[in-house]
PDB file of N, CA and C in Angstrom:
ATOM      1  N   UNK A   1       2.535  44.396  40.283  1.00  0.00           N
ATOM      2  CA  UNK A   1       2.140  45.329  41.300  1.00  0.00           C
ATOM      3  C   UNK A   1       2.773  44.979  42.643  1.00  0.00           C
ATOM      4  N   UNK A   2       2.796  44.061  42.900  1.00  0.00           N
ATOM      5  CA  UNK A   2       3.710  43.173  44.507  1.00  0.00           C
ATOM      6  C   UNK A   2       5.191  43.634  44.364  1.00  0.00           C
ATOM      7  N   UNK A   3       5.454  43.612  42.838  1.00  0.00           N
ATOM      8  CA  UNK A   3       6.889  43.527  43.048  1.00  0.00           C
ATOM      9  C   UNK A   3       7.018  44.868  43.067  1.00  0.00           C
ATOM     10  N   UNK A   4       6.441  46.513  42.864  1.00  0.00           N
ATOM     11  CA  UNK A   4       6.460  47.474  43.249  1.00  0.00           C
ATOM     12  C   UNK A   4       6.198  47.923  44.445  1.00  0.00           C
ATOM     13  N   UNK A   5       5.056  47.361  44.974  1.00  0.00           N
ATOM     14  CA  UNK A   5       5.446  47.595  46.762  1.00  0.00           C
ATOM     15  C   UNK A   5       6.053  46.902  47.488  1.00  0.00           C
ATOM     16  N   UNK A   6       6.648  45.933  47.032  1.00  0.00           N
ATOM     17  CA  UNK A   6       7.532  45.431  47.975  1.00  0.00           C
ATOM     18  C   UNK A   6       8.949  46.124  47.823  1.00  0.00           C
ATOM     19  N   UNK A   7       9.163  46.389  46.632  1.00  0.00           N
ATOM     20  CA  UNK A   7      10.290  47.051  46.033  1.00  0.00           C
ATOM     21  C   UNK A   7      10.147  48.774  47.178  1.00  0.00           C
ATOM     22  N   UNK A   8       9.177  49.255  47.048  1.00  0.00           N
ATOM     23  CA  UNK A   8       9.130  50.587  47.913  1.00  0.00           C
ATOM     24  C   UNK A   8       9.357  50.254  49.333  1.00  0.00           C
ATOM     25  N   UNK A   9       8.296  49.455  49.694  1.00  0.00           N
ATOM     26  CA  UNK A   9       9.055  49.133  51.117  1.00  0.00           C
ATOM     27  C   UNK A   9      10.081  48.898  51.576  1.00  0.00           C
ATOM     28  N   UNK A  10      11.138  47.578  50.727  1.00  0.00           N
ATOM     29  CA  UNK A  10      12.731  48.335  50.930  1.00  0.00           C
ATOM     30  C   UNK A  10      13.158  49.182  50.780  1.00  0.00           C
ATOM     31  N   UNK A  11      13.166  49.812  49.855  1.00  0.00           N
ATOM     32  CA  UNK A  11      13.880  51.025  49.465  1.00  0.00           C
ATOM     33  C   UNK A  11      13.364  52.155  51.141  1.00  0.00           C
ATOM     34  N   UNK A  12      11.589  52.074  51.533  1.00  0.00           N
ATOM     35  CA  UNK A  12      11.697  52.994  52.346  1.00  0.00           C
ATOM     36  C   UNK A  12      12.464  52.655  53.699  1.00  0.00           C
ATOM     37  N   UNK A  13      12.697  51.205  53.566  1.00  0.00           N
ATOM     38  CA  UNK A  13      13.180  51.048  54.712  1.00  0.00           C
ATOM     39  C   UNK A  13      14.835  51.040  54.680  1.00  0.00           C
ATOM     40  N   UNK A  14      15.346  51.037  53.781  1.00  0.00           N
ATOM     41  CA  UNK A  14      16.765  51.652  53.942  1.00  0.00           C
ATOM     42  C   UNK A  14      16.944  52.696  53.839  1.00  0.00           C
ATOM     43  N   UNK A  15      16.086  53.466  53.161  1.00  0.00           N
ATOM     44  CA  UNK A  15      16.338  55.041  53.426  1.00  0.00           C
ATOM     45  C   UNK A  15      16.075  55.682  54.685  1.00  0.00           C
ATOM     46  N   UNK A  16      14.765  55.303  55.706  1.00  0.00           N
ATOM     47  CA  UNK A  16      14.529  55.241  57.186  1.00  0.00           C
ATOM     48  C   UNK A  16      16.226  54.979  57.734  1.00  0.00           C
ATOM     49  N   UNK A  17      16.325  54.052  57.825  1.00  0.00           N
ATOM     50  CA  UNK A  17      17.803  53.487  58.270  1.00  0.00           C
ATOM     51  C   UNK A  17      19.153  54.562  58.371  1.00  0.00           C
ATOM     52  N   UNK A  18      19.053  55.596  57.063  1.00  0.00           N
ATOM     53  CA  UNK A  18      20.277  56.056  56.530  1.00  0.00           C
ATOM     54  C   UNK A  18      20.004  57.193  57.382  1.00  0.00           C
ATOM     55  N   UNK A  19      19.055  57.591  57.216  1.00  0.00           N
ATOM     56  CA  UNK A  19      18.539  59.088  57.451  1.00  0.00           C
ATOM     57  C   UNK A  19      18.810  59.076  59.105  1.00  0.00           C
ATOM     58  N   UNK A  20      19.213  59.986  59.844  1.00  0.00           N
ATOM     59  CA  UNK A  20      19.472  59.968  61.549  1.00  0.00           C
ATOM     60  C   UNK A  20      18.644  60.906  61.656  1.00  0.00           C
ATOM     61  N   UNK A  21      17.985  61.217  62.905  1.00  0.00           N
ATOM     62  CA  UNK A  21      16.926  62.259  63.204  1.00  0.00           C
ATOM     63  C   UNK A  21      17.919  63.426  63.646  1.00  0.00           C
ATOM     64  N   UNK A  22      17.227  64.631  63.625  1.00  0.00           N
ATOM     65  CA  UNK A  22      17.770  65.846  64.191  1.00  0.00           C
ATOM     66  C   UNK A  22      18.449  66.054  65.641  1.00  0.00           C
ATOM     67  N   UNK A  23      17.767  65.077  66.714  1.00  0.00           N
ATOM     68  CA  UNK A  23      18.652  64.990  67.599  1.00  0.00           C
ATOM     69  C   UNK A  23      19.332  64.522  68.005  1.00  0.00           C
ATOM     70  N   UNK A  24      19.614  63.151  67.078  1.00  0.00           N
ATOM     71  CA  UNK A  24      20.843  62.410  67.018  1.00  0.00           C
ATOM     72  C   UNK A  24      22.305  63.123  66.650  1.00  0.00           C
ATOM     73  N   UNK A  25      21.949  64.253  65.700  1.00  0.00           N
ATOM     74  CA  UNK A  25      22.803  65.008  64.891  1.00  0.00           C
ATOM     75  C   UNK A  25      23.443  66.226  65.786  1.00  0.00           C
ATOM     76  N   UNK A  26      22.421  66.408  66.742  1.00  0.00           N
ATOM     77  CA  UNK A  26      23.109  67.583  67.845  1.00  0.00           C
ATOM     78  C   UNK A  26      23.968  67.343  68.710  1.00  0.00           C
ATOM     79  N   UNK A  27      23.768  65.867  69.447  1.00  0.00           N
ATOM     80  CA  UNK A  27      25.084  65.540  70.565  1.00  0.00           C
ATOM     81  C   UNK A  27      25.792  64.844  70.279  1.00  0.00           C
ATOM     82  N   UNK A  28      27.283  65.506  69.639  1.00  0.00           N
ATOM     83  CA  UNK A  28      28.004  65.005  69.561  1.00  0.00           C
ATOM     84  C   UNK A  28      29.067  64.196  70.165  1.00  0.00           C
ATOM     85  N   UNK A  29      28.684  64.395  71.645  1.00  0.00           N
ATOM     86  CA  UNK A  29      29.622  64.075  72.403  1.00  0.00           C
ATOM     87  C   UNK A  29      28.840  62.863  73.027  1.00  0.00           C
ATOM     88  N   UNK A  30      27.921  62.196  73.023  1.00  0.00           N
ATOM     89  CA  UNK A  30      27.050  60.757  73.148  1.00  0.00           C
ATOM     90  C   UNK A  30      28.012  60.125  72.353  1.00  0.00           C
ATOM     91  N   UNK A  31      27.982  58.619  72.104  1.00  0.00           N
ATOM     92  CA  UNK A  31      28.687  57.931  71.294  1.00  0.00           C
ATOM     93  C   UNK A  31      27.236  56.771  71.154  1.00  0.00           C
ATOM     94  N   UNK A  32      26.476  57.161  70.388  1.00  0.00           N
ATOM     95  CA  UNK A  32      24.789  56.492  69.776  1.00  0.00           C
ATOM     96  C   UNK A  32      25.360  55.691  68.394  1.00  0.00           C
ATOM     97  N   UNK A  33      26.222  55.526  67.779  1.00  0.00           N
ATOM     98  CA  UNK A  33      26.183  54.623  67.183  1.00  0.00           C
ATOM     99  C   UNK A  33      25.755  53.556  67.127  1.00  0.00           C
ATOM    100  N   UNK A  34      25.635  52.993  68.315  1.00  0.00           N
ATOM    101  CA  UNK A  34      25.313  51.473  68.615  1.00  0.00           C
ATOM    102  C   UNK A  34      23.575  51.596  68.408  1.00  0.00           C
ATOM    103  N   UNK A  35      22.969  52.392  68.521  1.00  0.00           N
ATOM    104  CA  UNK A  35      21.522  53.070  68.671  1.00  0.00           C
ATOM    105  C   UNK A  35      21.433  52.830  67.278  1.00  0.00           C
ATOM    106  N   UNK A  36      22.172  53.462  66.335  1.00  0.00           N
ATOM    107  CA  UNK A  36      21.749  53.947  65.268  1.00  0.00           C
ATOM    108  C   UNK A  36      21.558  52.565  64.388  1.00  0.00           C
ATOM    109  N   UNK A  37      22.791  52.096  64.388  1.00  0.00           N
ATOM    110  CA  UNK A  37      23.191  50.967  63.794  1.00  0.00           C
ATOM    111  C   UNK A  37      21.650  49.885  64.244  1.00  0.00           C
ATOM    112  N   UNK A  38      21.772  49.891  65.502  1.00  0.00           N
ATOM    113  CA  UNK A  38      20.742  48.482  66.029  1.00  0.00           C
ATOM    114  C   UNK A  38      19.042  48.932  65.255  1.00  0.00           C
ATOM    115  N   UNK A  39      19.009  50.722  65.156  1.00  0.00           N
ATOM    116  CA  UNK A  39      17.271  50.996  64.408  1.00  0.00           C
ATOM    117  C   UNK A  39      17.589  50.510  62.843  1.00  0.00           C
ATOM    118  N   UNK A  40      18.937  50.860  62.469  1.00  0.00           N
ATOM    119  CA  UNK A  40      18.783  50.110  61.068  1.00  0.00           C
ATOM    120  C   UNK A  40      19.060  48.872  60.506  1.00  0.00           C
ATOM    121  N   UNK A  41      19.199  48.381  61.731  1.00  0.00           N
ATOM    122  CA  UNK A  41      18.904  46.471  61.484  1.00  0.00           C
ATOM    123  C   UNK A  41      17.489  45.978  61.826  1.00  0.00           C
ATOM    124  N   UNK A  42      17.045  46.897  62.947  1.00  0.00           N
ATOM    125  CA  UNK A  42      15.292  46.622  63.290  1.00  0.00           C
ATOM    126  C   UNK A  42      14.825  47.179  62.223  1.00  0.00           C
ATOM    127  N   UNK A  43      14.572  48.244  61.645  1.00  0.00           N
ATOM    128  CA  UNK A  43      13.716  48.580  60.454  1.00  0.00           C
ATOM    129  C   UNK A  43      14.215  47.566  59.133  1.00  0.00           C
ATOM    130  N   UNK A  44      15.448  47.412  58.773  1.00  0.00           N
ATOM    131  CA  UNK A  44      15.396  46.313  57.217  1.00  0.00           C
ATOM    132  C   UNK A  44      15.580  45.091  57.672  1.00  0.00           C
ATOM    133  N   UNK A  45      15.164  44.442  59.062  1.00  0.00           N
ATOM    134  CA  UNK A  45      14.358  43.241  58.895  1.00  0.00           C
ATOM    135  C   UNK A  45      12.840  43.808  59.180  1.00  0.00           C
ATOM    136  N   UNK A  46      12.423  44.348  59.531  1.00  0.00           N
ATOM    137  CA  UNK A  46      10.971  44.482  59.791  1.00  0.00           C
ATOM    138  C   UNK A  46      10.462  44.490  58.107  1.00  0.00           C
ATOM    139  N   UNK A  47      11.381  45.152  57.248  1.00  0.00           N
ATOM    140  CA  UNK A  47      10.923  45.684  55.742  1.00  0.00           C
ATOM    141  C   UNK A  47      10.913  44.739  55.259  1.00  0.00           C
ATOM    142  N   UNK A  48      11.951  43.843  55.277  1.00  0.00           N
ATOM    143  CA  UNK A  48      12.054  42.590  54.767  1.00  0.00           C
ATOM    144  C   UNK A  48      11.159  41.443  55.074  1.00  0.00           C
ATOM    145  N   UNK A  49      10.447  41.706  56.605  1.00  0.00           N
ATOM    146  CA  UNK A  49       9.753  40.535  56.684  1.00  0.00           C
ATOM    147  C   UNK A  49       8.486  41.263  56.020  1.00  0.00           C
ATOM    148  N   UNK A  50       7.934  42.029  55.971  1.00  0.00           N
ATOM    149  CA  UNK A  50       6.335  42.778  55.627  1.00  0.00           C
ATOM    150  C   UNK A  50       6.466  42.726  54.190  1.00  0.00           C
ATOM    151  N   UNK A  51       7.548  42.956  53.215  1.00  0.00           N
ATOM    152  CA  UNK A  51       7.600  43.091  51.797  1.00  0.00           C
ATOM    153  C   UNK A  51       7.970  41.511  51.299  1.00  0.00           C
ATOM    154  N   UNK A  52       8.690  40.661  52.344  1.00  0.00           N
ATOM    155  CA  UNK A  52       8.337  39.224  51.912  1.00  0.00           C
ATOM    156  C   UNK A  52       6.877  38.560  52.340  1.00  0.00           C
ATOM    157  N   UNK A  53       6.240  38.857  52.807  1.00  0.00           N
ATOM    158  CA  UNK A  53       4.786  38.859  53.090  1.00  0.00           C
ATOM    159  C   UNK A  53       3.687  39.073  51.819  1.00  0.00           C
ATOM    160  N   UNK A  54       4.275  40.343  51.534  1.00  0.00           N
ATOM    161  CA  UNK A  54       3.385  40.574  50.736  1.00  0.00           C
ATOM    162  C   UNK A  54       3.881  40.279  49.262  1.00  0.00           C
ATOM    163  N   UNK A  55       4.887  39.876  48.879  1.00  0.00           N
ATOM    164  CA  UNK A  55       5.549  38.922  47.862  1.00  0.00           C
ATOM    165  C   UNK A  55       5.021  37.474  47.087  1.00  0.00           C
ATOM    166  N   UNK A  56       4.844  37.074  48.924  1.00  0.00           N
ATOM    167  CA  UNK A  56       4.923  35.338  48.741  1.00  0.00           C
ATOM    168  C   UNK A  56       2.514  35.690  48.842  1.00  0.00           C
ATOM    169  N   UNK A  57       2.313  36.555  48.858  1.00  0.00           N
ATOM    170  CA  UNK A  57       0.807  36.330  49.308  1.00  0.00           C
ATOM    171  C   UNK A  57      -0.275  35.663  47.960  1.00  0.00           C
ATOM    172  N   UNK A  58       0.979  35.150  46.689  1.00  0.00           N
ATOM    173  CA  UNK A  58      -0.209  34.918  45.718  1.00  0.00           C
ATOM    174  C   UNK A  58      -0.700  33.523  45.540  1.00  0.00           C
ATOM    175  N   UNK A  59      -1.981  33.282  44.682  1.00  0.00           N
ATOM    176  CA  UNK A  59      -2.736  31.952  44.718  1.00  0.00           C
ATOM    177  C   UNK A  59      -1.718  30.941  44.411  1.00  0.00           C
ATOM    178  N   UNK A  60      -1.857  29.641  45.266  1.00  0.00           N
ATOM    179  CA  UNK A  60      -1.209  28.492  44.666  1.00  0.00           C
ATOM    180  C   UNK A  60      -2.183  27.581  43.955  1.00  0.00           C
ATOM    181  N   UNK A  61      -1.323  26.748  43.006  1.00  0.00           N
ATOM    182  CA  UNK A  61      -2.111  25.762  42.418  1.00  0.00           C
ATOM    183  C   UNK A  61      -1.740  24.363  43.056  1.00  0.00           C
ATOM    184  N   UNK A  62      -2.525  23.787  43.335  1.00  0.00           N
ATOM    185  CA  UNK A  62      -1.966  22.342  44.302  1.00  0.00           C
ATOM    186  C   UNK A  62      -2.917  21.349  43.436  1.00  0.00           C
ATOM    187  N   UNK A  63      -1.887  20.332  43.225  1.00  0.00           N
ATOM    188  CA  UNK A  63      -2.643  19.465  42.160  1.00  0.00           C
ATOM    189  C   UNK A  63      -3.496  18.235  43.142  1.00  0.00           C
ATOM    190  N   UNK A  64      -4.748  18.287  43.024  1.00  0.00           N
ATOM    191  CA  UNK A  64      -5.847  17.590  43.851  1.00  0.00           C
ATOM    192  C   UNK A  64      -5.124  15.890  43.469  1.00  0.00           C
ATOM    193  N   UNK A  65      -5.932  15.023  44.575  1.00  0.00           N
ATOM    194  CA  UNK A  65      -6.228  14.017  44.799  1.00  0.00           C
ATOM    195  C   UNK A  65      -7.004  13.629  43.147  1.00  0.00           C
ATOM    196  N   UNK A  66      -6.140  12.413  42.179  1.00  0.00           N
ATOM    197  CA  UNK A  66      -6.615  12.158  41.013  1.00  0.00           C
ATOM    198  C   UNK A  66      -7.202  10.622  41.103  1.00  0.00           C
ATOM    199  N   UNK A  67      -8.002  10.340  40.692  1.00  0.00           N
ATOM    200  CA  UNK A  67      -7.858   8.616  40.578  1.00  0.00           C
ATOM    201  C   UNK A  67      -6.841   7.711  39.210  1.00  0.00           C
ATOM    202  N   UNK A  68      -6.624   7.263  40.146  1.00  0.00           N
ATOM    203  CA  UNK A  68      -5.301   6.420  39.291  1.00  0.00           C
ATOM    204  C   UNK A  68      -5.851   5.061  39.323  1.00  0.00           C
ATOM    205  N   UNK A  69      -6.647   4.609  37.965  1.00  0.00           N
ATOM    206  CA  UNK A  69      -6.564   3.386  37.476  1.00  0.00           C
ATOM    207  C   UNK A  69      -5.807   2.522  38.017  1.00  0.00           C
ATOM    208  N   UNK A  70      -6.074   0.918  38.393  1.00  0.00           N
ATOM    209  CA  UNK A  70      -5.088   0.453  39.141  1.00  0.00           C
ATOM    210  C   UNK A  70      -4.424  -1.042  37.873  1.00  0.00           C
ATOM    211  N   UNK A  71      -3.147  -1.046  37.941  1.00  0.00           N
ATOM    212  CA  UNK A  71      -2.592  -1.790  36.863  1.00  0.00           C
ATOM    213  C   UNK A  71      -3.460  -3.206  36.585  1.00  0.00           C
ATOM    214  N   UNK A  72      -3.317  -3.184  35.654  1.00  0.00           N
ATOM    215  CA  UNK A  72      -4.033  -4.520  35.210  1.00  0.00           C
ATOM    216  C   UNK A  72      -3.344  -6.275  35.954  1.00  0.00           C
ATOM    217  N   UNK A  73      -4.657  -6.851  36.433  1.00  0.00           N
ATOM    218  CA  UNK A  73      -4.317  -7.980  36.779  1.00  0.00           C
ATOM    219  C   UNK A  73      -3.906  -9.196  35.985  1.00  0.00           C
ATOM    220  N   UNK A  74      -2.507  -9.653  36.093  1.00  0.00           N
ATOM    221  CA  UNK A  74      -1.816 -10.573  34.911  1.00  0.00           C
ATOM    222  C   UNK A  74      -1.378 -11.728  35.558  1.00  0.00           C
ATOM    223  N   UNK A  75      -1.673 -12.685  34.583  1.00  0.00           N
ATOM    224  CA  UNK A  75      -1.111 -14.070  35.201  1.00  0.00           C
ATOM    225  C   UNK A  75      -1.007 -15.221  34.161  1.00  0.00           C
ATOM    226  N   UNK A  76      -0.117 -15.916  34.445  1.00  0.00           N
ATOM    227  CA  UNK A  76       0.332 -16.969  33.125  1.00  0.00           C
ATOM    228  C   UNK A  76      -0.370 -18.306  33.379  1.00  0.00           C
ATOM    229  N   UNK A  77      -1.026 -18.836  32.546  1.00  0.00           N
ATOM    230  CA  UNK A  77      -1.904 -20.070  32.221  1.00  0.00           C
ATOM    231  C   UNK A  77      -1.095 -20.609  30.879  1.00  0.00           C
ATOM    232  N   UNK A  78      -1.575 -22.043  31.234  1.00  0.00           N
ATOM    233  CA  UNK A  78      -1.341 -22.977  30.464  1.00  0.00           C
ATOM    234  C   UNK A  78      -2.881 -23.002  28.897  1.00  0.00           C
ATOM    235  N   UNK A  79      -2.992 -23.224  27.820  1.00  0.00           N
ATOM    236  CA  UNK A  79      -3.784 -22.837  27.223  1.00  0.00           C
ATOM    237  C   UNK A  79      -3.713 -23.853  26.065  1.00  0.00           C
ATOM    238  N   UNK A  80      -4.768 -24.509  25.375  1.00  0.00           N
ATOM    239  CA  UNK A  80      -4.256 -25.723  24.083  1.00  0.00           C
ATOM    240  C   UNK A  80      -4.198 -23.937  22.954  1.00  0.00           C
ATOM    241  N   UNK A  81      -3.432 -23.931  21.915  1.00  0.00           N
ATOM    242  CA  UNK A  81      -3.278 -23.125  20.744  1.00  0.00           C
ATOM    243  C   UNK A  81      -2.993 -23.755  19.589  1.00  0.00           C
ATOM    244  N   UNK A  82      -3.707 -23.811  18.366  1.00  0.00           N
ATOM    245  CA  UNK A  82      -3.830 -24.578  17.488  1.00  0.00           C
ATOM    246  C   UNK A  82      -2.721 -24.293  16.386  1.00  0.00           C
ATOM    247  N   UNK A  83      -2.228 -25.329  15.971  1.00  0.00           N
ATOM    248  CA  UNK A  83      -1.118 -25.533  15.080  1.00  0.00           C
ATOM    249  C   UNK A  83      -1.284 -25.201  14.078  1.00  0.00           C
ATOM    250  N   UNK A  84      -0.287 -24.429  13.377  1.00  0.00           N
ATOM    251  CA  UNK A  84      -0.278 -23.726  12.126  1.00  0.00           C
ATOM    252  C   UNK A  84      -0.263 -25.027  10.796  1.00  0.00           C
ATOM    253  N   UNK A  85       0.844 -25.673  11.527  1.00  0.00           N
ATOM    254  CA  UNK A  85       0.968 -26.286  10.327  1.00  0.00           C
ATOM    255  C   UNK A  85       0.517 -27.746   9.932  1.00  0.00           C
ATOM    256  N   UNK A  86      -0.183 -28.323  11.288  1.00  0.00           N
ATOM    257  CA  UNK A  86      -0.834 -29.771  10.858  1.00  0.00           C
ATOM    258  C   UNK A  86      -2.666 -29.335  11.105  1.00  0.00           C
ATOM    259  N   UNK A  87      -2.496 -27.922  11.843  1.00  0.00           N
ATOM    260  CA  UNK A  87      -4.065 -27.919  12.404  1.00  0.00           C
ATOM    261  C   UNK A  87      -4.056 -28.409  13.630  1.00  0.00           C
ATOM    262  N   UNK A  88      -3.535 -29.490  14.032  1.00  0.00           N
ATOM    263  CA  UNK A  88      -4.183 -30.114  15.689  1.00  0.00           C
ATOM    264  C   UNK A  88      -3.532 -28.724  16.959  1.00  0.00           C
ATOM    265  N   UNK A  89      -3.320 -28.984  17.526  1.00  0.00           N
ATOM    266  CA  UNK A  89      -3.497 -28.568  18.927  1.00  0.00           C
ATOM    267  C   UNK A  89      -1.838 -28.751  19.686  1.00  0.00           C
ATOM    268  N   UNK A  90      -1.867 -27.749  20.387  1.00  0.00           N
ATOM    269  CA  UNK A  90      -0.402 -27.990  21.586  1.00  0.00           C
ATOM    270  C   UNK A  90      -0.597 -26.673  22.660  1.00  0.00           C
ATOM    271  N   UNK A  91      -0.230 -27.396  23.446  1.00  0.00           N
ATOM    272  CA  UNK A  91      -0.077 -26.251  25.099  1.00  0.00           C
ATOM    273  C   UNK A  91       1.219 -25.401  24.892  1.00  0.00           C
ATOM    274  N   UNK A  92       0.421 -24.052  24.850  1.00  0.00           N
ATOM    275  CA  UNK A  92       1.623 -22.856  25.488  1.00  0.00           C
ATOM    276  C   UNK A  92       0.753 -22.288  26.494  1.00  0.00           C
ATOM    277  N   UNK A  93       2.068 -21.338  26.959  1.00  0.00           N
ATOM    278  CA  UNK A  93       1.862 -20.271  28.373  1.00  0.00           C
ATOM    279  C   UNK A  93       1.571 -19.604  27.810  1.00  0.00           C
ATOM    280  N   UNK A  94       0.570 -18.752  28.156  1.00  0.00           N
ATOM    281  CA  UNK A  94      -0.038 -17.816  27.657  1.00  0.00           C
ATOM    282  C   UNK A  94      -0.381 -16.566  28.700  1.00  0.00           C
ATOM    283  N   UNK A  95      -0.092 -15.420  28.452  1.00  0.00           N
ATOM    284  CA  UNK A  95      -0.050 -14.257  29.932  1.00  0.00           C
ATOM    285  C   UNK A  95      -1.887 -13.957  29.420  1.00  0.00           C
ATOM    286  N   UNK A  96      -2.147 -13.918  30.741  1.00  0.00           N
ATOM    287  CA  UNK A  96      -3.944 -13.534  30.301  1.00  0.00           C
ATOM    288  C   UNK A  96      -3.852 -12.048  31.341  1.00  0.00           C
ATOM    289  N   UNK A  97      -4.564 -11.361  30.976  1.00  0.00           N
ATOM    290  CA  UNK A  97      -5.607  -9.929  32.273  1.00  0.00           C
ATOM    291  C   UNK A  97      -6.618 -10.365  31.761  1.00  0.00           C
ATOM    292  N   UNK A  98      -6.951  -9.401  33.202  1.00  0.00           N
ATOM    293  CA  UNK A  98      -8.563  -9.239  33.596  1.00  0.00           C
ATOM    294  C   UNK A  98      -8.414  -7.587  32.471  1.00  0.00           C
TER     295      UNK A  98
END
């Protein structure tokens, strides 16, 4: 539906533009070009700004403020780990978290 009235509003506003009024059309001997030209740059930006208005007017989605878990706390310790193959005991590093 936006993109149909915005679509009409250009269109009416370049057709405004094209079209010269009746008494522009009678004196020929004025040299109004500069007139004419300057209403159809004021009307298709005016169209352009009111039909980009009403273009850009729909809901945004903005992604809220989330809580972000904070990385896990890690740190390397020394630790006895028991031997596979006699059974007794020996120190490795070992990474621990919370």
């Amino acid at each position: 539906m936006k993109r149909v009235i915005s679509s009409l509003l250009i269109a009416t506003a370049l057709v405004g533009s094209a079209i010269q009024p009746a008494a522009a059309r009678d004196h020929h001997h004025h040299n109004d070009t500069g007139r004419a030209i300057a209403g159809g740059v004021a009307a298709g930006v005016v169209g352009g700004l009111i039909g980009g208005a009403i273009a850009n007017n729909g809901p945004r989605y903005v992604d809220g403020p989330r809580y972000v878990e904070p990385a896990p706390r890690c740190w390397y310790e020394d630790r006895g780990v028991r031997n596979r193959y006699d059974g007794g005991y020996h120190t490795e590093t070992v990474r621990v978290c919370e």
